[in-house]
N, C-alpha and C. Protein backbone atom coordinates (compact mmCIF):
# COMPACT_ATOMS: atom_id res chain seq x y z
N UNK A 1 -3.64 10.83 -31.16
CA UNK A 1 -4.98 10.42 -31.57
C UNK A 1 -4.86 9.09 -32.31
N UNK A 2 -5.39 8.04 -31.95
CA UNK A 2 -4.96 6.94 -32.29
C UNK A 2 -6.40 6.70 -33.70
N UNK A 3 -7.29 7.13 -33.49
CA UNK A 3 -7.83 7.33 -34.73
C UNK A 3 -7.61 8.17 -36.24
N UNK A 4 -5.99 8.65 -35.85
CA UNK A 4 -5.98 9.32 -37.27
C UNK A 4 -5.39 8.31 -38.33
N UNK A 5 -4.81 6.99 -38.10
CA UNK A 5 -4.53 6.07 -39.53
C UNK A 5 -5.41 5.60 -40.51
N UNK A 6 -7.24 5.56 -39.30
CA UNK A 6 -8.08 5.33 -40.11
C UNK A 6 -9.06 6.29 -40.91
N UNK A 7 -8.86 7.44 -40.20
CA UNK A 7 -8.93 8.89 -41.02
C UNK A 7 -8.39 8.70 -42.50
N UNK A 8 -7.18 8.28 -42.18
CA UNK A 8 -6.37 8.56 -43.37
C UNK A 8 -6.65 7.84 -44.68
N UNK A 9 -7.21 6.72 -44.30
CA UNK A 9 -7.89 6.07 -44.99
C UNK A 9 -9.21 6.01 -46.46
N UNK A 10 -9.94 7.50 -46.02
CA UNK A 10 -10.43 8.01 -46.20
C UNK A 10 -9.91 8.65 -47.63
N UNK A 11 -10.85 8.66 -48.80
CA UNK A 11 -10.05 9.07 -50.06
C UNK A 11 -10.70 10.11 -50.25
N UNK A 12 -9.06 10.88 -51.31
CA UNK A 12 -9.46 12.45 -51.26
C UNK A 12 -10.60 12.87 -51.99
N UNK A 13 -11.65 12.36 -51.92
CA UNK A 13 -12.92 12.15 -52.75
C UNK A 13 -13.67 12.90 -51.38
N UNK A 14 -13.45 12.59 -50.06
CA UNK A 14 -14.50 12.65 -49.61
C UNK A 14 -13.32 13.64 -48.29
N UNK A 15 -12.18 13.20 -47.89
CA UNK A 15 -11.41 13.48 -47.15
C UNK A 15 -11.59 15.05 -46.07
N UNK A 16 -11.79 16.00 -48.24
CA UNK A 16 -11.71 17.45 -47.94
C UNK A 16 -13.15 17.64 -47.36
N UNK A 17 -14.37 16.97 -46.76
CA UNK A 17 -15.73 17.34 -47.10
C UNK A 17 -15.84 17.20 -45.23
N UNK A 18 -15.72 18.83 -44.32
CA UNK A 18 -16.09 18.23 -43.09
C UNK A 18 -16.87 17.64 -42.31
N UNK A 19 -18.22 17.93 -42.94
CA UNK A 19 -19.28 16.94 -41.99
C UNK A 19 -19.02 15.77 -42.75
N UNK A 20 -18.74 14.76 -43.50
CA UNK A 20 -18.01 13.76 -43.41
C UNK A 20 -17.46 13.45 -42.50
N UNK A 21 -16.60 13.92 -42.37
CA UNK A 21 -15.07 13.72 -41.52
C UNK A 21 -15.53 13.83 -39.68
N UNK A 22 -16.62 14.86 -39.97
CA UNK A 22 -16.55 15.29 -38.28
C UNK A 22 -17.86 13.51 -37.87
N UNK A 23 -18.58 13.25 -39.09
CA UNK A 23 -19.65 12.66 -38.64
C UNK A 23 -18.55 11.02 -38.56
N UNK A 24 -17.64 10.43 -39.36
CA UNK A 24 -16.93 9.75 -39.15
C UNK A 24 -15.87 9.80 -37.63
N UNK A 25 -15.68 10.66 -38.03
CA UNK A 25 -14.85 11.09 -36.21
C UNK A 25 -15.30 11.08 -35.19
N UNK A 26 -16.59 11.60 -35.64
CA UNK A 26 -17.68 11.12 -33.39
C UNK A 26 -17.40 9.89 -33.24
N UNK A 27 -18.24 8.51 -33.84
CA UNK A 27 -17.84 7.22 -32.92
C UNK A 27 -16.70 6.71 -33.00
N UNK A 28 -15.56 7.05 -33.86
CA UNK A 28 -14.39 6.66 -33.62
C UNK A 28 -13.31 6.87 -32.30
N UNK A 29 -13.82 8.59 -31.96
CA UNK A 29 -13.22 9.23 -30.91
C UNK A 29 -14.04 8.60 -29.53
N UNK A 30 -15.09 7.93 -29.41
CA UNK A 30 -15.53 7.31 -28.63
C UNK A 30 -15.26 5.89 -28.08
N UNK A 31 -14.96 5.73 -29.73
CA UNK A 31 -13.66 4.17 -29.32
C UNK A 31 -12.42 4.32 -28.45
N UNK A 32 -11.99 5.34 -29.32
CA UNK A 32 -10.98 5.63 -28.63
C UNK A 32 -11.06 6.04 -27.15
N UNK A 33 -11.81 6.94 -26.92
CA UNK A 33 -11.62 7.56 -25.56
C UNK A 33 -11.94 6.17 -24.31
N UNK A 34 -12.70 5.67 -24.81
CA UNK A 34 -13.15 3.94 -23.98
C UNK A 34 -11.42 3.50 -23.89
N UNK A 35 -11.02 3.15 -24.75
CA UNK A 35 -9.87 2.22 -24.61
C UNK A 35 -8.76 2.81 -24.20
N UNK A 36 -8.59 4.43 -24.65
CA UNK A 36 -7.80 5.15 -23.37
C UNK A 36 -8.65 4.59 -21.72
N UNK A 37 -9.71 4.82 -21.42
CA UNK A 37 -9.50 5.44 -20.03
C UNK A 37 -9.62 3.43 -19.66
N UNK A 38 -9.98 2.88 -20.48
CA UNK A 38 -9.56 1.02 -20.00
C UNK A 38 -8.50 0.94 -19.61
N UNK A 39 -7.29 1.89 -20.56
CA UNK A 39 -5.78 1.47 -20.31
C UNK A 39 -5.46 2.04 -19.00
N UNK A 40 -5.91 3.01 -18.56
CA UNK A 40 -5.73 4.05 -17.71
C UNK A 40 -6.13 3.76 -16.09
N UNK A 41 -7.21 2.48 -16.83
CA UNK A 41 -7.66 1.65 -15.23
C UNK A 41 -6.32 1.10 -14.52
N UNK A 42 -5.54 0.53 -14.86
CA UNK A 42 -4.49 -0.05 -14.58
C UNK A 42 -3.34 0.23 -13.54
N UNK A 43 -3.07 1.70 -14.63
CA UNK A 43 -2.09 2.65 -13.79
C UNK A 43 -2.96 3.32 -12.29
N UNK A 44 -4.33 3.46 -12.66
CA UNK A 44 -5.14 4.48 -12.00
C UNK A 44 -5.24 3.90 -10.37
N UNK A 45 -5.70 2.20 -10.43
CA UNK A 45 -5.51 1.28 -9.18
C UNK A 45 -4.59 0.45 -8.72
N UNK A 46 -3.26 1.01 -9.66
CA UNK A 46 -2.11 0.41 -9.06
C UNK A 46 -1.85 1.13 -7.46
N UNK A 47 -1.38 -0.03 -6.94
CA UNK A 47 -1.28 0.58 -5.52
C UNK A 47 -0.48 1.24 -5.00
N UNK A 48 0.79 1.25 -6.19
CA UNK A 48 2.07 2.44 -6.14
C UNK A 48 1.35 3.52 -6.53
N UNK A 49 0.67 3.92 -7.28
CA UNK A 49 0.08 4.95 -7.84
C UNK A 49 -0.82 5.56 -7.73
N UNK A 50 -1.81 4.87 -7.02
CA UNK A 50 -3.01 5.45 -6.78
C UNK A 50 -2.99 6.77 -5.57
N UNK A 51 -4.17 7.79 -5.64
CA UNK A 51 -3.94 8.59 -4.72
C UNK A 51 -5.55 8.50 -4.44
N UNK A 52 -5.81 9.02 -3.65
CA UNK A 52 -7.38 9.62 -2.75
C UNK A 52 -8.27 8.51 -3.07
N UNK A 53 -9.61 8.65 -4.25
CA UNK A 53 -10.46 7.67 -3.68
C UNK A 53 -10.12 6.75 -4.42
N UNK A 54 -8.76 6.46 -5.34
CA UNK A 54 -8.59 5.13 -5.55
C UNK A 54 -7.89 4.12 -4.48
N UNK A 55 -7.24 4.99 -3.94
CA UNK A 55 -6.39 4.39 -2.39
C UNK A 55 -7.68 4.02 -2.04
N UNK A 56 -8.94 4.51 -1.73
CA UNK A 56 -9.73 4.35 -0.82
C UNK A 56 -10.52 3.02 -1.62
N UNK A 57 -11.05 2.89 -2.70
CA UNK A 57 -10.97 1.89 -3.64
C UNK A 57 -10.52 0.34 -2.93
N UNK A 58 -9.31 0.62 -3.26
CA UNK A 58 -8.02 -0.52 -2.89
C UNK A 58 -7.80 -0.87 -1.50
N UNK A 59 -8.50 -0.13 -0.46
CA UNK A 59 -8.84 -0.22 0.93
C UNK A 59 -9.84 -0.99 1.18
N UNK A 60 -11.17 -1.06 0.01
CA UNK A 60 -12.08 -1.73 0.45
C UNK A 60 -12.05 -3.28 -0.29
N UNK A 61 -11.24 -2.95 -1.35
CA UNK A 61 -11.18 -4.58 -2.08
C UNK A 61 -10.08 -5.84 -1.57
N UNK A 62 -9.20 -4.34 -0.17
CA UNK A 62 -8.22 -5.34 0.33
C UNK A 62 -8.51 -5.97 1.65
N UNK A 63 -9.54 -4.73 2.14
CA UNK A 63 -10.15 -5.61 3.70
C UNK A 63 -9.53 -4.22 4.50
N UNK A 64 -8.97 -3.20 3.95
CA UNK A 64 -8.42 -2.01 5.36
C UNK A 64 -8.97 -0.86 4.80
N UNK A 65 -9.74 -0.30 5.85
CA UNK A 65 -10.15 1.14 5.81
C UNK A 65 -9.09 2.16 6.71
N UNK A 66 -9.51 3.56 5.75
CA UNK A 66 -8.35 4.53 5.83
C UNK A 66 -8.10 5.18 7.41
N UNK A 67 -9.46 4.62 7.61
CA UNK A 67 -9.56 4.95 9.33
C UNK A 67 -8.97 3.92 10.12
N UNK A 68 -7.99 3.57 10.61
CA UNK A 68 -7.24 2.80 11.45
C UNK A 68 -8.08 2.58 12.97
N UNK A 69 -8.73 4.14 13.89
CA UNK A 69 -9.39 3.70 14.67
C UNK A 69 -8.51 4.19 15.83
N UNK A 70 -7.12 4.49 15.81
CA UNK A 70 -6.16 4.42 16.40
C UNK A 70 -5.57 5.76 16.31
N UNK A 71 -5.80 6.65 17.02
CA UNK A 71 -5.26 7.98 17.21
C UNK A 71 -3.80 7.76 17.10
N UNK A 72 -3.29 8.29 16.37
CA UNK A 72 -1.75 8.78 16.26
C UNK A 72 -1.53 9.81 17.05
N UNK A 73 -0.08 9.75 17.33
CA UNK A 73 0.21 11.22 18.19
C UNK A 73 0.74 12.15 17.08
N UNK A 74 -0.05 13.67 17.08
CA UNK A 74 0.08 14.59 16.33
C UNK A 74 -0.77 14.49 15.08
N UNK A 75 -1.74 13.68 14.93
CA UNK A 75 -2.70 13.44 13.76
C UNK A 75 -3.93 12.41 14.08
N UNK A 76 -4.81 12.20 13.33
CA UNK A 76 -5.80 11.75 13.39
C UNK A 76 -5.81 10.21 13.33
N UNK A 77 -7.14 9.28 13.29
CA UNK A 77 -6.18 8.48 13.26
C UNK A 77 -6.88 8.27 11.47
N UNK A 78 -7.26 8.83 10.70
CA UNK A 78 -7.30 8.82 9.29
C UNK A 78 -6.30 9.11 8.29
N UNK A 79 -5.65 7.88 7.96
CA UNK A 79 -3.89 8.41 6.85
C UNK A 79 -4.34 9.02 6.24
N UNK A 80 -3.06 9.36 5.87
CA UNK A 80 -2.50 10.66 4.71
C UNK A 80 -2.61 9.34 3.59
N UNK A 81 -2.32 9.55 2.28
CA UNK A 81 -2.11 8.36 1.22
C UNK A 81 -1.08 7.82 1.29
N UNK A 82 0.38 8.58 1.84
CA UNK A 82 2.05 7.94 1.77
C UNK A 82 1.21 6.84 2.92
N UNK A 83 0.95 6.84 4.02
CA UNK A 83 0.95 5.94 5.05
C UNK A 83 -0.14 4.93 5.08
N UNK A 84 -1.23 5.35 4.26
CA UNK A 84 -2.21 4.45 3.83
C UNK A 84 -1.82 3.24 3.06
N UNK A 85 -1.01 4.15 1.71
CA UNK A 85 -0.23 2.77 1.01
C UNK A 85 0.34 2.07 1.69
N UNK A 86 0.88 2.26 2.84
CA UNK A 86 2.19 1.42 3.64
C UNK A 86 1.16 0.40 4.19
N UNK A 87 0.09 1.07 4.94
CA UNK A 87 -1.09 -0.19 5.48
C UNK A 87 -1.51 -0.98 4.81
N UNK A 88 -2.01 -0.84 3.26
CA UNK A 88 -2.60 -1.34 2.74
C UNK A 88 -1.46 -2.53 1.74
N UNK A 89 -0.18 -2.00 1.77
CA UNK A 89 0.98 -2.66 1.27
C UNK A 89 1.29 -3.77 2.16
N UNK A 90 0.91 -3.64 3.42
CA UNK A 90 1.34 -4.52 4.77
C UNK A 90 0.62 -5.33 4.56
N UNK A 91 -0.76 -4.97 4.23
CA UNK A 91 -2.51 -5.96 4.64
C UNK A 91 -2.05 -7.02 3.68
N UNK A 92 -1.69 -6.52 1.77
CA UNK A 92 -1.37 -7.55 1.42
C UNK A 92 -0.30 -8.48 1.45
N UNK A 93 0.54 -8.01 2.49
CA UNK A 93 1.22 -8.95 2.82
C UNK A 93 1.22 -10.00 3.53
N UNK A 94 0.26 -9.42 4.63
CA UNK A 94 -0.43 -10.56 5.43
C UNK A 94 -1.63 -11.16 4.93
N UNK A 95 -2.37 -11.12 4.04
CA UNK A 95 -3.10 -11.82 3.45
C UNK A 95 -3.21 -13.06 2.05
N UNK A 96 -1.37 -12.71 2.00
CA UNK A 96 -0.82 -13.64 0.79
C UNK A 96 0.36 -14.72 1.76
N UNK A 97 0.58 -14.46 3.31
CA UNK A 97 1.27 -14.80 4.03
C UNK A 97 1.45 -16.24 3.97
N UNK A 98 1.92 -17.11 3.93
CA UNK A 98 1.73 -18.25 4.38
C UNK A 98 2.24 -19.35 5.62
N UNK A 99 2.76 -18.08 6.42
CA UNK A 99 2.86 -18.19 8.04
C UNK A 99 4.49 -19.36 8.15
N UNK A 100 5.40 -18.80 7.19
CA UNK A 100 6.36 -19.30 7.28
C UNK A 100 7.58 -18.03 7.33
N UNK A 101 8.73 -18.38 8.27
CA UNK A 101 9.69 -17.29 8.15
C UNK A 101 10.21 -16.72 6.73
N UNK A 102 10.75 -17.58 6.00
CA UNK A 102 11.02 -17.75 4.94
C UNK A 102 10.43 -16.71 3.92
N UNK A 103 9.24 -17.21 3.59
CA UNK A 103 8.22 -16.48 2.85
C UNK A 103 7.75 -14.82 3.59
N UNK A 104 7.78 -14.81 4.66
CA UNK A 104 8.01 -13.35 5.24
C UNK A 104 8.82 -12.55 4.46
N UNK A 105 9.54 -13.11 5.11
CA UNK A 105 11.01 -12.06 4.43
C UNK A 105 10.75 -11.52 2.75
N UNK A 106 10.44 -12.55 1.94
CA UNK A 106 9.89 -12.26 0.61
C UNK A 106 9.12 -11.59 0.37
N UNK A 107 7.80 -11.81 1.18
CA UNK A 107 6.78 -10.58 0.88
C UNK A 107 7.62 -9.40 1.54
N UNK A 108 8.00 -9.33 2.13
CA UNK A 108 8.54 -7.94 3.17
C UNK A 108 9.54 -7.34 1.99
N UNK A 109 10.18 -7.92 1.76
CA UNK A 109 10.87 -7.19 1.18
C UNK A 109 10.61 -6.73 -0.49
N UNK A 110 10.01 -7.49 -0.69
CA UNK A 110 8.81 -7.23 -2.39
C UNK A 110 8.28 -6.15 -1.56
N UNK A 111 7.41 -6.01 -0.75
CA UNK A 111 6.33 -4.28 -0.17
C UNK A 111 7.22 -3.65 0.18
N UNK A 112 8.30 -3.63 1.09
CA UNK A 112 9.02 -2.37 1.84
C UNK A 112 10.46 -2.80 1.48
N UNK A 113 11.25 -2.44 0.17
CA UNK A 113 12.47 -2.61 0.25
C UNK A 113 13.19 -2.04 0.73
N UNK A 114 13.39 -1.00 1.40
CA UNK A 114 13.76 0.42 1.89
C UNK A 114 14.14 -0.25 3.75
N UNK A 115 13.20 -0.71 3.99
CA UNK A 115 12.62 -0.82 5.58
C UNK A 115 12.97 -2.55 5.58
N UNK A 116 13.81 -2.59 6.99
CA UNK A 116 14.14 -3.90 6.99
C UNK A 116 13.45 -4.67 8.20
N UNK A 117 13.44 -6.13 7.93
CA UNK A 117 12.81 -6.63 8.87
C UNK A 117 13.72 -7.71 9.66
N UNK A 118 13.72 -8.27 10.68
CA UNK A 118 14.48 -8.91 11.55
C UNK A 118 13.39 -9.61 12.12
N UNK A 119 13.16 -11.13 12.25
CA UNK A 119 12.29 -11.70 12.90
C UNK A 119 13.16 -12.48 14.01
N UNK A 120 12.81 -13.17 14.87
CA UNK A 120 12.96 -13.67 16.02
C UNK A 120 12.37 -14.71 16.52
N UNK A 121 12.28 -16.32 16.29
CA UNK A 121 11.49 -17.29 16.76
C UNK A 121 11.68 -17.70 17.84
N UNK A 122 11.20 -16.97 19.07
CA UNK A 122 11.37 -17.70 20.22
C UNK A 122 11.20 -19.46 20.81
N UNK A 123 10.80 -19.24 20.02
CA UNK A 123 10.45 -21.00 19.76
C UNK A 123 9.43 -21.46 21.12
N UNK A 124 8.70 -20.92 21.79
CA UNK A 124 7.67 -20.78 22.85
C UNK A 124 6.30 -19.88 22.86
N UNK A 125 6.30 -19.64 21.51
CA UNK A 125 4.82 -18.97 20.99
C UNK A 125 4.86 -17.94 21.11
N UNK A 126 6.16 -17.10 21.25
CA UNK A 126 6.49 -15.59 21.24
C UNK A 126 7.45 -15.41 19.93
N UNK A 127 7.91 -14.05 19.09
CA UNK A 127 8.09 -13.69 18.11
C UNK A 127 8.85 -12.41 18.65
N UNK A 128 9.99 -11.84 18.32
CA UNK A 128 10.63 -10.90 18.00
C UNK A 128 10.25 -9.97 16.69
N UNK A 129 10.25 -8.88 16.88
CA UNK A 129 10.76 -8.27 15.00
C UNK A 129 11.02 -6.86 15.30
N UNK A 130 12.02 -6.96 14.53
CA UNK A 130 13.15 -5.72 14.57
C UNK A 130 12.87 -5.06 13.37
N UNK A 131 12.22 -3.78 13.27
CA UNK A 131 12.11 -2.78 12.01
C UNK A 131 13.02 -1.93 12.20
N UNK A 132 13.73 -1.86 11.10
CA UNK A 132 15.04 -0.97 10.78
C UNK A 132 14.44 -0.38 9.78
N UNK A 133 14.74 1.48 9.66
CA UNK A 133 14.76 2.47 8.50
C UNK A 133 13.50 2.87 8.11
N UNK A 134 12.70 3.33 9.32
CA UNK A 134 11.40 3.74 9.31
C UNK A 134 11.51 5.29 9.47
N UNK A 135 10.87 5.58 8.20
CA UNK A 135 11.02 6.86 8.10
C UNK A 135 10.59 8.17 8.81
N UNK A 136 9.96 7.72 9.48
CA UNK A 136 9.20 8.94 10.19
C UNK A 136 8.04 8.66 11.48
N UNK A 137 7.74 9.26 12.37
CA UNK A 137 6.99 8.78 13.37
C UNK A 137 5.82 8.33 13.47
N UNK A 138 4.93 8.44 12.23
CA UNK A 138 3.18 7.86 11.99
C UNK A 138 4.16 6.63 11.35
N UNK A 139 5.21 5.98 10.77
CA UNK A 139 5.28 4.97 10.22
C UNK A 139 5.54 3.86 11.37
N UNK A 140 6.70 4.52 12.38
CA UNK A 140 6.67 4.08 13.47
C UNK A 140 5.24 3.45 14.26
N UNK A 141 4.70 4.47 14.62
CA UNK A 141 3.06 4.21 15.26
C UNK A 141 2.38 2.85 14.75
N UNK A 142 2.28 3.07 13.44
CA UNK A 142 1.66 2.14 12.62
C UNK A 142 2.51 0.75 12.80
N UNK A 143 3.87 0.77 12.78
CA UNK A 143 4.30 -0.39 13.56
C UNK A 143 4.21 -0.93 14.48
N UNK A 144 4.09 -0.27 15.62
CA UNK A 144 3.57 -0.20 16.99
C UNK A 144 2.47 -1.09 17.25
N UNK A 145 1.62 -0.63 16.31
CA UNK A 145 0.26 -0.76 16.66
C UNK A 145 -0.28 -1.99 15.86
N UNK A 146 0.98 -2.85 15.25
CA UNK A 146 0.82 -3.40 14.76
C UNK A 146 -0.05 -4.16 13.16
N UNK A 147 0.31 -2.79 13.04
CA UNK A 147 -0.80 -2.74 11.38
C UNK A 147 0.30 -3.17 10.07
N UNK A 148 1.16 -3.28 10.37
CA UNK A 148 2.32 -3.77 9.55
C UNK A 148 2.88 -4.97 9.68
N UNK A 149 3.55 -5.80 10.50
CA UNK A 149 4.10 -6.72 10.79
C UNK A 149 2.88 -7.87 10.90
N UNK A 150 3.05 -9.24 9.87
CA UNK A 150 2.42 -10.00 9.67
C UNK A 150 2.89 -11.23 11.09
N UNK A 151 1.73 -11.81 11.85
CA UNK A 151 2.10 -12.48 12.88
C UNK A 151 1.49 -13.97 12.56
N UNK A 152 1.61 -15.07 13.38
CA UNK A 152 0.81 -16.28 12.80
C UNK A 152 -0.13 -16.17 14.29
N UNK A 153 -1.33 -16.86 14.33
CA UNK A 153 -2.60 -16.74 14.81
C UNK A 153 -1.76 -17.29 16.64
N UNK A 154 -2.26 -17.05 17.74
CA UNK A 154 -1.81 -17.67 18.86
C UNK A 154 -0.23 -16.85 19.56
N UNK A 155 0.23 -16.40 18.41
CA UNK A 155 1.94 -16.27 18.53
C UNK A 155 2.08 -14.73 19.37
N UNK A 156 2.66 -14.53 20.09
CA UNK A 156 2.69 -13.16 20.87
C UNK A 156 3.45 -12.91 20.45
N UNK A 157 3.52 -11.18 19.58
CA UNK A 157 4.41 -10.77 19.02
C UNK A 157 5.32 -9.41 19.37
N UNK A 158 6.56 -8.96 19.69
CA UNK A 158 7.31 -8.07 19.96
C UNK A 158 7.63 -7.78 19.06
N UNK A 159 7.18 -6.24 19.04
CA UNK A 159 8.05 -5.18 18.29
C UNK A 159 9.08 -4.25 18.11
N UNK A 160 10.24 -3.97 17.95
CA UNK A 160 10.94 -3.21 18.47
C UNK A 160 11.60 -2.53 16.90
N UNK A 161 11.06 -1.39 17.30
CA UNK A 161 11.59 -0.32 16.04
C UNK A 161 12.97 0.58 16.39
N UNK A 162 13.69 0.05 15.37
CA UNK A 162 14.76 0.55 15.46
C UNK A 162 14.91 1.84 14.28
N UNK A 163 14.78 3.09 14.63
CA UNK A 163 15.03 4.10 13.91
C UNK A 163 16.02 5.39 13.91
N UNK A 164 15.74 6.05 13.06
CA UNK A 164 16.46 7.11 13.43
C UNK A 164 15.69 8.83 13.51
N UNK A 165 14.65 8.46 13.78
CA UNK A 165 13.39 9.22 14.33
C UNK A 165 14.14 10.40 15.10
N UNK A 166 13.81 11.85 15.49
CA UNK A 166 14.58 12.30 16.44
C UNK A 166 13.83 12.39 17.06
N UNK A 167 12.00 12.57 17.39
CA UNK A 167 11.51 12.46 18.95
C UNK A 167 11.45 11.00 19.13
N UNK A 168 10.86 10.54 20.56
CA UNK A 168 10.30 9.19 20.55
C UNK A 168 8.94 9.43 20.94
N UNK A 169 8.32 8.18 19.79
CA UNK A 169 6.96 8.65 19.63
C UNK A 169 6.32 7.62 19.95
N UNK A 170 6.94 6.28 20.45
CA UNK A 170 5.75 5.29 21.70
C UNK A 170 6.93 4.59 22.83
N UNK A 171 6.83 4.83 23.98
CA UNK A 171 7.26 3.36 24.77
C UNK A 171 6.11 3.49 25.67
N UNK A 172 6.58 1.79 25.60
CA UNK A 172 5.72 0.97 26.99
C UNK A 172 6.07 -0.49 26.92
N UNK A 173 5.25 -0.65 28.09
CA UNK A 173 5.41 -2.27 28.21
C UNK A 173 4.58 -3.27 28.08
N UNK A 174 5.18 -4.59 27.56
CA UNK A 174 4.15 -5.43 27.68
C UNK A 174 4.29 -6.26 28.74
N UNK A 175 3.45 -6.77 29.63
CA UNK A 175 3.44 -7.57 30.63
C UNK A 175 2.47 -8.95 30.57
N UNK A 176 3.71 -9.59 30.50
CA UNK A 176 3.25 -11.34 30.39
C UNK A 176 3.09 -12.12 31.61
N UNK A 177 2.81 -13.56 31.67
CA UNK A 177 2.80 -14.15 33.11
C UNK A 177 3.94 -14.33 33.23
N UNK A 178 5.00 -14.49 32.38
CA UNK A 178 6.70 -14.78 32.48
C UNK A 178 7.62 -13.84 32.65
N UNK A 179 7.53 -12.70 31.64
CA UNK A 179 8.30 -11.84 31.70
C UNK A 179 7.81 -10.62 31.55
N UNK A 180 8.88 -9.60 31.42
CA UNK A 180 8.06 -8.10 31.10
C UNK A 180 9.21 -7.71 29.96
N UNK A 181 8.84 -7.30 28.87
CA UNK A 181 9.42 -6.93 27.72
C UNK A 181 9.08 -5.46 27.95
N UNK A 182 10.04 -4.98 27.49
CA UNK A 182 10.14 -3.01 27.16
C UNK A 182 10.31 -2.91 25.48
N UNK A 183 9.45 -2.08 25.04
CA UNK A 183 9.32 -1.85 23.89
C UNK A 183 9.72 -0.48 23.79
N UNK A 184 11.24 0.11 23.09
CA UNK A 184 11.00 1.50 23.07
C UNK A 184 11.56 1.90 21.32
N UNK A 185 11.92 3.00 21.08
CA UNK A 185 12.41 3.36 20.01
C UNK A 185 13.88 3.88 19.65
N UNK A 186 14.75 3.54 18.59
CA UNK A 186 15.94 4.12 19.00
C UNK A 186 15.77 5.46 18.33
């Protein structure tokens, strides 16, 4: 109770007398309870921390809703919060991007230290990227589908997730006027 030093304050004249004390204690405990739940904003919309409608919160102030739009296989296409954060961890990565390799790697690895990235400049308006240490098959998907990997505008981008997944949970192909790339999973 962060109002009891100024309680204490209070001389033993009047100290022992409770409606005193209780009528001094209402707006104090109101101070207080304000500047608890101010402090509490902090932790509450951190984006490591947040769960349900603050995730959902932090979805709308970042530009991504929880609905992807995009059926997953074995689920909806509405995240859970572990995989929401990952989208919404991605979005700001691509929205602080500044469309250099370099600086990739930095944001990438500040959001997903765990999960590695491998880019690829074809140097002909195509892009490689190699995700290593994806934990599970909606994280996969979400790579897939490109809700993670930050691209620059024009640039055709390949994905290839390298995991250790035990089903496989997307291949296919992409077909260009040049070549045909296979996208599968390890």
């Amino acid at each position: 109770m962060a109002i009891q030093p100024y309680l204490d304050l209070i001389t033993s004249e009047h100290y022992n007398k409770p409606k005193f004390m209780a009528w001094l204690t209402a707006p104090l405990q109101l101070v207080d309870d304000t500047t608890t739940a101010a402090n509490d904003l902090l932790t509450a919309f951190d984006i490591n921390t947040a769960v349900g409608a603050q995730l959902d919160i932090l979805g709308v102030s970042i530009g991504q809703a929880r609905d992807i739009g995009v059926p997953l296989s074995g689920a909806s296409s509405i995240l859970d919060d572990t995989h929401y954060r990952l989208v919404l961890q991605a979005r700001i990565a691509r929205n602080n991007w500044d469309g250099t390799i370099p600086s990739i790697y930095e944001i990438w690895n500040n959001a997903f230290p765990s999960v590695l990235l491998q880019l690829v400049d074809n140097q002909n308006m195509t892009m490689q990227a190699v995700i290593t240490n994806l934990t599970d098959n909606v994280s996969q998907e979400l790579v897939t589908a490109g809700l993670i990997v930050p691209k620059p505008m024009g640039v055709e981008l390949v994905i290839v997730a390298n995991t250790a997944v035990g089903e496989q949970a997307y291949l296919a192909m992409v077909v260009t006027t040049s070549d045909i790339t296979i996208i599968t999973t390890s």
